[in-house]
Protein backbone atom coordinates (compact mmCIF):
# COMPACT_ATOMS: atom_id res chain seq x y z
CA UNK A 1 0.00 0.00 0.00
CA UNK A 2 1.51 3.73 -1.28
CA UNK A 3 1.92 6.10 2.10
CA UNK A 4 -0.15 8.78 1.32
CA UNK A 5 0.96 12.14 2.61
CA UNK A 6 -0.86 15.31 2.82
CA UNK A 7 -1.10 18.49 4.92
CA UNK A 8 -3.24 18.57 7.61
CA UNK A 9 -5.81 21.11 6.55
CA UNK A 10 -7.05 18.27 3.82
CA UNK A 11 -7.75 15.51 6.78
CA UNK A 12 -10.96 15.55 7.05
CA UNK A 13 -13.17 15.49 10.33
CA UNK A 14 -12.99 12.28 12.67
CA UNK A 15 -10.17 10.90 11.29
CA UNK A 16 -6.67 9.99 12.64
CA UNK A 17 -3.13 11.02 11.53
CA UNK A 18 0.56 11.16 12.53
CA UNK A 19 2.71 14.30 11.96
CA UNK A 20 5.69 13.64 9.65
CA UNK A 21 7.05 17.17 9.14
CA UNK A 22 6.32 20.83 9.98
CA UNK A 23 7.74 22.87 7.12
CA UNK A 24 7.34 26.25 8.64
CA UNK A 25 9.77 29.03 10.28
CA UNK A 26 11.98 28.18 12.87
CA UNK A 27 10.06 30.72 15.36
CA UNK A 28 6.38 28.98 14.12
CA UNK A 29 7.82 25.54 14.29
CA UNK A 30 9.03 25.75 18.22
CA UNK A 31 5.69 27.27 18.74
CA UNK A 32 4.41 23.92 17.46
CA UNK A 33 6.57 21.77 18.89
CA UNK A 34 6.21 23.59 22.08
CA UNK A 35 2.53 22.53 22.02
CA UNK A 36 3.07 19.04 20.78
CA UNK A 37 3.08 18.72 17.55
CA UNK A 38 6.12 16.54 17.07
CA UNK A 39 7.11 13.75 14.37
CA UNK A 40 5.69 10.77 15.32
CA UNK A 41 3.01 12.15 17.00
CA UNK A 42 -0.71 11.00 16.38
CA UNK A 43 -3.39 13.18 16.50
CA UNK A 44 -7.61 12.75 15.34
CA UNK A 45 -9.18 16.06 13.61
CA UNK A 46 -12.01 16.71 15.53
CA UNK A 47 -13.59 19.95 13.64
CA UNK A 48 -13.17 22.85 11.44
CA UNK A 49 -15.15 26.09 12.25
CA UNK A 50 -18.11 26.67 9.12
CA UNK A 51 -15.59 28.04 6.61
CA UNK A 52 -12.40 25.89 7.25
CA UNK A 53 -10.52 28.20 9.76
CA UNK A 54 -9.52 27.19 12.55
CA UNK A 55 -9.02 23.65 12.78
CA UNK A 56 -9.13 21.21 16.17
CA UNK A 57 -7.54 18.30 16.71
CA UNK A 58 -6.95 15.72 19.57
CA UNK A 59 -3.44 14.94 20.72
CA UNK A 60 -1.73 14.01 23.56
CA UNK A 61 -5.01 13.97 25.64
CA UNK A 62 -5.66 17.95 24.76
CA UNK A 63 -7.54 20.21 22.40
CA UNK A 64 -5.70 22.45 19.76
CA UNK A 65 -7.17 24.53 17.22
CA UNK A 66 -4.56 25.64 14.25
CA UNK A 67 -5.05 28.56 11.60
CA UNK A 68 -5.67 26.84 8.12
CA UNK A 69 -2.87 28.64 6.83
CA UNK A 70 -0.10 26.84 9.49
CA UNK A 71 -1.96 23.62 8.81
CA UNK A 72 -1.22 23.95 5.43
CA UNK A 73 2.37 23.56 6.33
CA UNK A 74 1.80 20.00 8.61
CA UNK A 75 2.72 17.04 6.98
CA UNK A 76 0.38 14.45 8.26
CA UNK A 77 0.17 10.82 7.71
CA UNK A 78 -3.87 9.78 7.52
CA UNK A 79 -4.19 7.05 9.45
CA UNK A 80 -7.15 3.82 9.17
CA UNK A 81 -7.80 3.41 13.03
């Protein structure tokens, strides 16, 4: 089976993922990682406000919404859990 990897703002609601690579700024990226947003680290898209922006995910037991336009820069791994 091809790995299949897109950026985070296309996973759509309810499913599961793992975060592969953060191609932002260094500042933007510790921010992230800061939060836990980490390679390796699995996380389930819970919602998306009515036009896209922000978006919430699960991970590591906590709630964190991301602007569309940093999600756009998550690599993400969809995952079939």
């Amino acid at each position: 089976m091809d790995t299949k990897y897109v950026s985070l703002d296309q996973v759509p609601i309810n499913t599961n993922g793992r975060i592969i690579n953060i191609t932002l700024d260094n500042t933007m990226r510790k921010k992230l990682t800061d939060m836990g947003l980490v390679r390796g680290t699995k996380f389930k898209v819970e919602g998306q406000a009515p036009l896209g922006d922000p978006i919430k995910i699960n991970l590591r037991g906590y709630n964190l919404t991301l602007r569309k336009s940093d999600a756009k820069n998550i690599l993400v791994e969809p995952l079939e859990e």
